[in-house]
N, C-alpha and C. Protein backbone atom coordinates (compact mmCIF):
# COMPACT_ATOMS: atom_id res chain seq x y z
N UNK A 1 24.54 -17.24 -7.56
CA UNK A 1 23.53 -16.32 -7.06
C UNK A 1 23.60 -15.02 -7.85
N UNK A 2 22.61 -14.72 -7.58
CA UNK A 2 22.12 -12.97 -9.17
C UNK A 2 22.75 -11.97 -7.75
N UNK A 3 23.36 -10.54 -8.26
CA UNK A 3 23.47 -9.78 -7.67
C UNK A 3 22.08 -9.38 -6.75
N UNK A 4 21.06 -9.16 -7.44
CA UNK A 4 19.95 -9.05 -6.34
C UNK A 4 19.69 -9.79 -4.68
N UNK A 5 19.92 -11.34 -5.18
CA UNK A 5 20.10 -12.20 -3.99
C UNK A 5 20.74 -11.79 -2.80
N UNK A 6 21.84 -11.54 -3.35
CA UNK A 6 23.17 -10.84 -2.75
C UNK A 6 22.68 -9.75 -1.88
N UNK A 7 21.92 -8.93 -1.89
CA UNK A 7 21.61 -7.32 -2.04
C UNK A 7 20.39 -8.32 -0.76
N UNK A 8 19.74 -9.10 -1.04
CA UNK A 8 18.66 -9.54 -0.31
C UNK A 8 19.13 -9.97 1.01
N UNK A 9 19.95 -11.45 0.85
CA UNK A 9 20.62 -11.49 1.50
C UNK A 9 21.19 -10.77 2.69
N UNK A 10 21.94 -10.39 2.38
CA UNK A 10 22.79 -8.93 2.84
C UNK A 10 21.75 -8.49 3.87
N UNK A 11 20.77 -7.60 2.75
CA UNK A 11 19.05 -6.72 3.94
C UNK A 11 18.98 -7.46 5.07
N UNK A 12 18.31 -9.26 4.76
CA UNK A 12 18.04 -9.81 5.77
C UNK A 12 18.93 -9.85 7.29
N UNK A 13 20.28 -9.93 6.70
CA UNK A 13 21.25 -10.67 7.38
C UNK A 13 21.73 -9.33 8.72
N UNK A 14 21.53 -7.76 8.04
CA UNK A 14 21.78 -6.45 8.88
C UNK A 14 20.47 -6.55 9.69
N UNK A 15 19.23 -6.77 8.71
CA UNK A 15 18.31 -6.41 10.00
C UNK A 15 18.10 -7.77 10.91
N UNK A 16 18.57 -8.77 10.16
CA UNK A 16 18.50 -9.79 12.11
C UNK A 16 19.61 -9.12 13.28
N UNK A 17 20.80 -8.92 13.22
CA UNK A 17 22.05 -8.16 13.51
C UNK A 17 21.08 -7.37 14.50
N UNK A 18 20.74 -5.93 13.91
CA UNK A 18 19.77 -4.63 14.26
C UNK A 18 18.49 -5.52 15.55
N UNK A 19 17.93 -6.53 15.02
CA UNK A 19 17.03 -6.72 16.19
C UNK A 19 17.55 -7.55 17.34
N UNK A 20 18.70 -8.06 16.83
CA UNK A 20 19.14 -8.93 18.47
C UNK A 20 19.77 -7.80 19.25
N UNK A 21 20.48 -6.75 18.59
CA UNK A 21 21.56 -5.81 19.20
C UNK A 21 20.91 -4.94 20.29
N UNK A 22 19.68 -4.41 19.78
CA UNK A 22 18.39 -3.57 20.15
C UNK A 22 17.23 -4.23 21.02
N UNK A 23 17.42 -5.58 20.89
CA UNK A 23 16.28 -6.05 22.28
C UNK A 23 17.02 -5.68 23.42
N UNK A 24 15.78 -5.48 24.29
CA UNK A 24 15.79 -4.82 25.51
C UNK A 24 15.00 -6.21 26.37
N UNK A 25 15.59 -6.47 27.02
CA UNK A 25 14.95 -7.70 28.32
C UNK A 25 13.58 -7.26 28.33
N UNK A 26 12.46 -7.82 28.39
CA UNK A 26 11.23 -7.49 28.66
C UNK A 26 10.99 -7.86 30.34
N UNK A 27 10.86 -6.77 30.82
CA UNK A 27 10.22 -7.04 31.88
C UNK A 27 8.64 -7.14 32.37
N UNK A 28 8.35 -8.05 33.39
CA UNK A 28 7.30 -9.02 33.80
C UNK A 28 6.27 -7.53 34.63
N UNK A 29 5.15 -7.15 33.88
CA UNK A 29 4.55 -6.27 34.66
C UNK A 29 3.43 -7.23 35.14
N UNK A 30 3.50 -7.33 36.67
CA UNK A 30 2.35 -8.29 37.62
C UNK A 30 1.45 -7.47 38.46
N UNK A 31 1.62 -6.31 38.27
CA UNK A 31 0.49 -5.48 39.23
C UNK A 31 0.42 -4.16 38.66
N UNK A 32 -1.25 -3.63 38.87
CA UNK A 32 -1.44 -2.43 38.35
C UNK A 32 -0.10 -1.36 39.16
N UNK A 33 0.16 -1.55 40.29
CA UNK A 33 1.29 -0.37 40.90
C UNK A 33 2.04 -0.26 40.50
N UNK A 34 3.02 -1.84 39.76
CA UNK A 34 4.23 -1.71 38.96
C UNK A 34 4.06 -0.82 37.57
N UNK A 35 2.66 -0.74 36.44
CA UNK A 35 2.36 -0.73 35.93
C UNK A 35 2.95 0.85 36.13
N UNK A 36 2.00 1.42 37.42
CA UNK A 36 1.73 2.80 37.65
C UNK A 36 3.23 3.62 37.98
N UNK A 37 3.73 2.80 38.82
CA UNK A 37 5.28 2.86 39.04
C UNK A 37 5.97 3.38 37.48
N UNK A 38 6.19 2.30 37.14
CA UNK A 38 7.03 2.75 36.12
C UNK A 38 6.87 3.46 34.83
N UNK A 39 5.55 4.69 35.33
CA UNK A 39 5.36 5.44 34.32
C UNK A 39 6.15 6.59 34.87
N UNK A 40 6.21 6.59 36.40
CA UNK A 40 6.64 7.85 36.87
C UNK A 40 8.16 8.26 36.33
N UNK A 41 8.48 9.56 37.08
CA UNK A 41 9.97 9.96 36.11
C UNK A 41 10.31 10.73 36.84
N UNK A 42 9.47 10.50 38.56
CA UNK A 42 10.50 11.99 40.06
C UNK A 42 10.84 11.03 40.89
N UNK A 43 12.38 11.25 41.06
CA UNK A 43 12.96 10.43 42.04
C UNK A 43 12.20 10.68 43.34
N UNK A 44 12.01 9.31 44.21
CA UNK A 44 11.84 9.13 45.42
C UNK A 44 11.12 7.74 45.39
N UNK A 45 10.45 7.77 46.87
CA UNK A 45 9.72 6.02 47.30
C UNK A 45 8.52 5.98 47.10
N UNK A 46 8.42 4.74 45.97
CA UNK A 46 6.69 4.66 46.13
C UNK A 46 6.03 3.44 46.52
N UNK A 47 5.14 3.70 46.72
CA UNK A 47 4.27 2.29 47.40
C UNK A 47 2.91 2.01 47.45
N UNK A 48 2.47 0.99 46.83
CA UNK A 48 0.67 0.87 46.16
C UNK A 48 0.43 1.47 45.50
N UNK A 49 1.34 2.59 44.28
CA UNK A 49 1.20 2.79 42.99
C UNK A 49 0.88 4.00 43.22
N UNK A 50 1.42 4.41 44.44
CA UNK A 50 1.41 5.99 44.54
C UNK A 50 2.75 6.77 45.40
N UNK A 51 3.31 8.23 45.48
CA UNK A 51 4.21 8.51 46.05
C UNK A 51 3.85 8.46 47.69
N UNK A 52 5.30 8.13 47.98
CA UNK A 52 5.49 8.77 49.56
C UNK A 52 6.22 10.02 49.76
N UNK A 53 7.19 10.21 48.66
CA UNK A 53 8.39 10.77 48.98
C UNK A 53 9.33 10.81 48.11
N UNK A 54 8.93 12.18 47.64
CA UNK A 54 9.68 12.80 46.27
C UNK A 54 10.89 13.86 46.57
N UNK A 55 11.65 13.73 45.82
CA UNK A 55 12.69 14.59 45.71
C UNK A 55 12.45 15.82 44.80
N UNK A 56 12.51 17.21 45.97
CA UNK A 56 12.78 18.16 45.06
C UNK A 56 13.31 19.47 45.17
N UNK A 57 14.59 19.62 44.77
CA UNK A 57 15.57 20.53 45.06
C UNK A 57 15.16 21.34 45.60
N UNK A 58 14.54 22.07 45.68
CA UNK A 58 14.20 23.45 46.84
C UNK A 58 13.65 23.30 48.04
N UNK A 59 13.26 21.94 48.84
CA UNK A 59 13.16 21.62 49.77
C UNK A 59 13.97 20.48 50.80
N UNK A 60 14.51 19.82 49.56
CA UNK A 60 15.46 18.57 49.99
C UNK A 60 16.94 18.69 49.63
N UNK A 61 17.56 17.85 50.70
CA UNK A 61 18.63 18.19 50.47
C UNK A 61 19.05 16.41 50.20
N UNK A 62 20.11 16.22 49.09
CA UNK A 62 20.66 14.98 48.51
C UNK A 62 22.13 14.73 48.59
N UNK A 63 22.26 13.62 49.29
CA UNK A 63 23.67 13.21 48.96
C UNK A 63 23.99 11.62 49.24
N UNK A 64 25.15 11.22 47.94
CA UNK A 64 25.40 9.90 47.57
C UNK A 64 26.45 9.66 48.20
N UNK A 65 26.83 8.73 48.16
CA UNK A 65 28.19 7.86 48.58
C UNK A 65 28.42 6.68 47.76
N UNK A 66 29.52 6.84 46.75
CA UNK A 66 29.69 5.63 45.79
C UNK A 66 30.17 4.59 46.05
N UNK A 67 31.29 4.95 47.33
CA UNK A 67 31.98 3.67 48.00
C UNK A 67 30.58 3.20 48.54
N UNK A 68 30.16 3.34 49.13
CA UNK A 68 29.02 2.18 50.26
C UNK A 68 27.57 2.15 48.99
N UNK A 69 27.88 2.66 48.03
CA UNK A 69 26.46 2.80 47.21
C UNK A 69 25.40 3.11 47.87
N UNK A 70 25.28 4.09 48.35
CA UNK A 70 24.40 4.71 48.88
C UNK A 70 23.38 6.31 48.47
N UNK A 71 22.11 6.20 49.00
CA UNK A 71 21.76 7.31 48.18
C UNK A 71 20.65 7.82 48.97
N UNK A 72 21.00 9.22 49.74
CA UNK A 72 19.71 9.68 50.65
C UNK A 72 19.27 10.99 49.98
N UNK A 73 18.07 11.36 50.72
CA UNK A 73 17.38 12.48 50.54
C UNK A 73 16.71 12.64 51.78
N UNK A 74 16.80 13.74 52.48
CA UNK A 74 16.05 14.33 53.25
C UNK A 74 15.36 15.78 53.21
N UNK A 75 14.21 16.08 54.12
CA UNK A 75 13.62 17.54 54.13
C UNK A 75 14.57 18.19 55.07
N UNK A 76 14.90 19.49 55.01
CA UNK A 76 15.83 20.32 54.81
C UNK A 76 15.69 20.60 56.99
N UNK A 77 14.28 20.34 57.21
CA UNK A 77 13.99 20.05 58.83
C UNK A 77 15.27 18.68 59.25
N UNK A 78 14.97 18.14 58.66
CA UNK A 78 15.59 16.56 58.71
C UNK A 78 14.28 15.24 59.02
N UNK A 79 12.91 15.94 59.50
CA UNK A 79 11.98 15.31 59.77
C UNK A 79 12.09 13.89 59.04
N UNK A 80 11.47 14.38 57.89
CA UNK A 80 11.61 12.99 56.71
C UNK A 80 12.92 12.53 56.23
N UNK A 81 13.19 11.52 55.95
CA UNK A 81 14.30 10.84 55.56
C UNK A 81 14.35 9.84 54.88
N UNK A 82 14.41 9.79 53.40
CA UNK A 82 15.41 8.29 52.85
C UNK A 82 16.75 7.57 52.21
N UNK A 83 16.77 6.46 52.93
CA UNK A 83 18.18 6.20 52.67
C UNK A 83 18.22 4.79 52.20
N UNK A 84 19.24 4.75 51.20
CA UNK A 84 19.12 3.67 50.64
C UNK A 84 20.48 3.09 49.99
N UNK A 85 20.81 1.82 50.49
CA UNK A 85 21.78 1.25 50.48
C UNK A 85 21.72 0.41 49.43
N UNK A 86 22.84 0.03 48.31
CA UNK A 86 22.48 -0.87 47.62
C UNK A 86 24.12 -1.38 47.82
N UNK A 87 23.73 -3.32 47.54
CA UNK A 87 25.07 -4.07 47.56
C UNK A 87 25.78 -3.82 45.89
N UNK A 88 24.98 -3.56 44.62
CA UNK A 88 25.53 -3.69 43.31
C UNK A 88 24.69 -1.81 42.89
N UNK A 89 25.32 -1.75 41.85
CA UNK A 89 24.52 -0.33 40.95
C UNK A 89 24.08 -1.96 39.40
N UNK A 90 22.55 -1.78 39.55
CA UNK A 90 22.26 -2.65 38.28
C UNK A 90 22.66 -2.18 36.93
N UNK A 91 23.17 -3.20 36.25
CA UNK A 91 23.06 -2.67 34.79
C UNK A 91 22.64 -2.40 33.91
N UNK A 92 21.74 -3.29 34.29
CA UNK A 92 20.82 -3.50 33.36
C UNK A 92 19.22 -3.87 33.85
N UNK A 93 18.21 -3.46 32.87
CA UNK A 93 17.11 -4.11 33.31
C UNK A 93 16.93 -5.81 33.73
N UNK A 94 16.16 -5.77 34.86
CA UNK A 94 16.22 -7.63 35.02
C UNK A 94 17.25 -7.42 35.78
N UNK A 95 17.78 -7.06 36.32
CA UNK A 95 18.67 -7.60 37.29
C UNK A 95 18.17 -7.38 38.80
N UNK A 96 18.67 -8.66 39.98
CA UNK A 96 17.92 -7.94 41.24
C UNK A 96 19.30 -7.85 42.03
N UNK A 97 18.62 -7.00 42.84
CA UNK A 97 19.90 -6.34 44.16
C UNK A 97 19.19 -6.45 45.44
N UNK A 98 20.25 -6.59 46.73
CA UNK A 98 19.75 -6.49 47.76
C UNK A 98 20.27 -4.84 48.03
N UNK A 99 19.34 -4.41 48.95
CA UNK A 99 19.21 -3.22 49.24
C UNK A 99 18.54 -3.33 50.53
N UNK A 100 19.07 -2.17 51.52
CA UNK A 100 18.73 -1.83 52.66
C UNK A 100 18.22 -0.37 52.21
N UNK A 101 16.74 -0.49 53.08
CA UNK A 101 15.69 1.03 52.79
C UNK A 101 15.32 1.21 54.20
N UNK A 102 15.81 2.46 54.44
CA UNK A 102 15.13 3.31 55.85
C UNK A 102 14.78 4.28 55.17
N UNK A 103 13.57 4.22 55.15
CA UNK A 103 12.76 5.47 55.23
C UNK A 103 11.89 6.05 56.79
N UNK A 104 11.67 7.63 56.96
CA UNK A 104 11.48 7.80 58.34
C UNK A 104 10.77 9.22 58.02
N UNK A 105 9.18 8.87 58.38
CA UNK A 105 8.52 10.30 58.10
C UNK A 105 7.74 10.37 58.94
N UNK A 106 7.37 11.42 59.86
CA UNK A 106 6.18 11.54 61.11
C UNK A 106 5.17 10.50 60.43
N UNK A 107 4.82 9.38 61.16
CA UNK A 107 3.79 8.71 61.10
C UNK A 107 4.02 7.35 59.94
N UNK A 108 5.23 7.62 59.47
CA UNK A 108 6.02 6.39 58.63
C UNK A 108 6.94 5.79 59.08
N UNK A 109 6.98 4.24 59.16
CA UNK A 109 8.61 4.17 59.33
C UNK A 109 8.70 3.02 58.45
N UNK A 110 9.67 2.45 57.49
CA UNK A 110 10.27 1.19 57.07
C UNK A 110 11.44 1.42 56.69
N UNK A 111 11.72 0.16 57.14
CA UNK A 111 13.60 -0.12 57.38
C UNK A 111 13.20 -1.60 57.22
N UNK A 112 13.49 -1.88 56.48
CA UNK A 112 14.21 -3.05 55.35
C UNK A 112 15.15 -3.49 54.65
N UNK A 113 15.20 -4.91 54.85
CA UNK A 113 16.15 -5.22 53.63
C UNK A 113 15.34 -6.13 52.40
N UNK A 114 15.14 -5.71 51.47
CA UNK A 114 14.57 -6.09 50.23
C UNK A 114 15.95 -6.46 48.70
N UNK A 115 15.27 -7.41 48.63
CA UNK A 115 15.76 -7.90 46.98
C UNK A 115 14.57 -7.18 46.06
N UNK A 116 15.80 -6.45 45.33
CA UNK A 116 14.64 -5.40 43.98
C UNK A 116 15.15 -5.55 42.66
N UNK A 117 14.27 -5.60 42.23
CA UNK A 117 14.31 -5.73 41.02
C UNK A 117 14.84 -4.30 40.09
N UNK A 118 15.66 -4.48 39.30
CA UNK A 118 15.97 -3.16 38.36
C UNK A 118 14.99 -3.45 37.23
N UNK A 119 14.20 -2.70 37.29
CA UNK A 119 13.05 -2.63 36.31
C UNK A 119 13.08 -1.65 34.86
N UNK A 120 13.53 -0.79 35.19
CA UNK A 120 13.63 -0.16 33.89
C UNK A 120 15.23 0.94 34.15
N UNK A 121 16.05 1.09 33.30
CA UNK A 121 16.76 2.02 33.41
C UNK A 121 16.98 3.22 31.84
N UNK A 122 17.05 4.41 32.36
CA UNK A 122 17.29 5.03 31.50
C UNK A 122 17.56 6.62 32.01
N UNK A 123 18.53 6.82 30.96
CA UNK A 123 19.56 8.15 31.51
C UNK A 123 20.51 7.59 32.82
N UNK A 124 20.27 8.63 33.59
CA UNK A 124 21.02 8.67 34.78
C UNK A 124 20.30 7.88 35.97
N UNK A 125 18.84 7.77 35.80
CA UNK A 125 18.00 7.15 36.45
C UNK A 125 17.60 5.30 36.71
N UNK A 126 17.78 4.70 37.59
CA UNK A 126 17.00 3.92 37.67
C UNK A 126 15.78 3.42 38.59
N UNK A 127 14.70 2.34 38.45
CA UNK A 127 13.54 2.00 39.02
C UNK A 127 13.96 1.06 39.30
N UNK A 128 13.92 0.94 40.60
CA UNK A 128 13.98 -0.17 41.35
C UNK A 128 12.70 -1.07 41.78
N UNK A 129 12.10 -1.92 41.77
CA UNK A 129 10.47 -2.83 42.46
C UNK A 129 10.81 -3.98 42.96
N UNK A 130 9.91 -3.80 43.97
CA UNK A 130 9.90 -5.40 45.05
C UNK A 130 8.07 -5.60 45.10
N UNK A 131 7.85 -6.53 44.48
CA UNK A 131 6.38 -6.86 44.30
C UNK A 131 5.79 -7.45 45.58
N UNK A 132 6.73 -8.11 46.31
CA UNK A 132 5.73 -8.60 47.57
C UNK A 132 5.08 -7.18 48.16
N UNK A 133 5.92 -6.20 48.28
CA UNK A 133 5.19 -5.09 49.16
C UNK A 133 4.71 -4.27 48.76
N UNK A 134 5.19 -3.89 47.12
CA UNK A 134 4.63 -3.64 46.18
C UNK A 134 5.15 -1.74 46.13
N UNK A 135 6.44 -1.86 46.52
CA UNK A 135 7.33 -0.52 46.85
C UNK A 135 8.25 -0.81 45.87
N UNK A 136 8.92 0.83 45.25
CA UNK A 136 9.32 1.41 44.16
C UNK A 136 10.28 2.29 44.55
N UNK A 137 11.29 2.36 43.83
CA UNK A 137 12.56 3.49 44.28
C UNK A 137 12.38 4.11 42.85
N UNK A 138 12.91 5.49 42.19
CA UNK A 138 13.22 5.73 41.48
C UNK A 138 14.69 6.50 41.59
N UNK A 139 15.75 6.27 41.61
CA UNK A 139 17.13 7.01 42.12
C UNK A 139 17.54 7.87 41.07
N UNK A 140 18.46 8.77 41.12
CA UNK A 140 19.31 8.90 39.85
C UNK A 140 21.00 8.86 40.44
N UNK A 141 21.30 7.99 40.01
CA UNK A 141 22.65 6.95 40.54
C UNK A 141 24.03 8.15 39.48
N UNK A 142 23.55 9.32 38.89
CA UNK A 142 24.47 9.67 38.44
C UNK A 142 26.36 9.85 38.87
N UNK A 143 25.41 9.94 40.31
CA UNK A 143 26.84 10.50 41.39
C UNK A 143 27.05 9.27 42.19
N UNK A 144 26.80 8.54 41.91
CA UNK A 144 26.95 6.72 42.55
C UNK A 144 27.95 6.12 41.61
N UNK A 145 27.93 6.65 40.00
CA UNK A 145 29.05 5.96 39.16
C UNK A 145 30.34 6.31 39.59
C-alpha cells in the first residue's frame, strides 16, 4: 500500500470511531406536545404542550432528597405543590423510570404513578414524558447526584 492509502485509511477509520462515539439515541417524537415539550428549558410540569407549573426562585421554594430521589417545588404560600419521586436518576436518553407525581394546585390535583420516559438530557437538567397523558417534567437533578 502507497503512503497515501495509509493516510486514507487511517481518515476513514477516525471518522467511523468519531460517529459511533457521538451518536446520541434518537428519540421517537409522537405528538405535537412532546415536540413542544422538549423545546422548553424552565423546570416544572407540563401537560398538552403547555406549562402548569414552573419553577422560579423568587417565589418558590425547592428541595431534593437524593436518598429517596426525590424532587419538590412549592409556592412559598404552600398552596401549589410538586413532588416527584423517582425509583432510578436516568442516564441517559431512552431510558424509562417509574415515578410517583403529586402535584396539588387550587383547582388541580394529580397523583400518579407513571412510567416516563427520559427524553432528552443535558447539563444538570433532565425531561422526563409519558405520552399516554401527554405530561412532561423538566427537573434539574443537580442536587439528586
Amino acid at each position: 500500500m502507497k503512503t497515501a492509502d495509509y493516510i486514507i485509511t487511517a481518515l476513514i477509520l477516525s471518522t467511523l470511531v468519531l460517529a459511533v462515539s457521538c451518536k446520541e439515541k434518537a428519540i421517537e417524537i409522537d405528538s405535537l406536545e412532546k415536540e413542544i415539550f422538549l423545546r422548553e428549558t424552565r423546570e416544572g410540569l407540563y401537560r398538552n404542550g403547555k406549562a402548569m407549573f414552573l419553577y422560579q426562585s423568587e417565589l418558590h421554594q425547592k428541595a431534593t432528597n437524593p436518598r429517596r430521589i426525590q424532587y419538590r417545588i412549592q409556592t412559598d404560600e404552600q398552596d401549589t405543590c410538586l413532588n416527584v419521586t423517582m425509583d432510578a436518576l436516568p442516564e441517559s436518553p431512552g431510558v424509562h423510570i417509574t415515578t410517583s407525581i403529586d402535584y396539588r394546585s387550587p383547582g388541580d390535583l394529580i397523583s400518579n404513578m407513571s412510567h416516563l420516559e427520559c427524553s432528552r438530557i443535558y447539563e444538570d437538567k433532565i425531561w422526563l414524558w409519558n405520552s399516554g397523558s401527554l405530561t412532561g417534567l423538566i427537573l434539574n437533578i443537580s442536587q439528586l447526584r
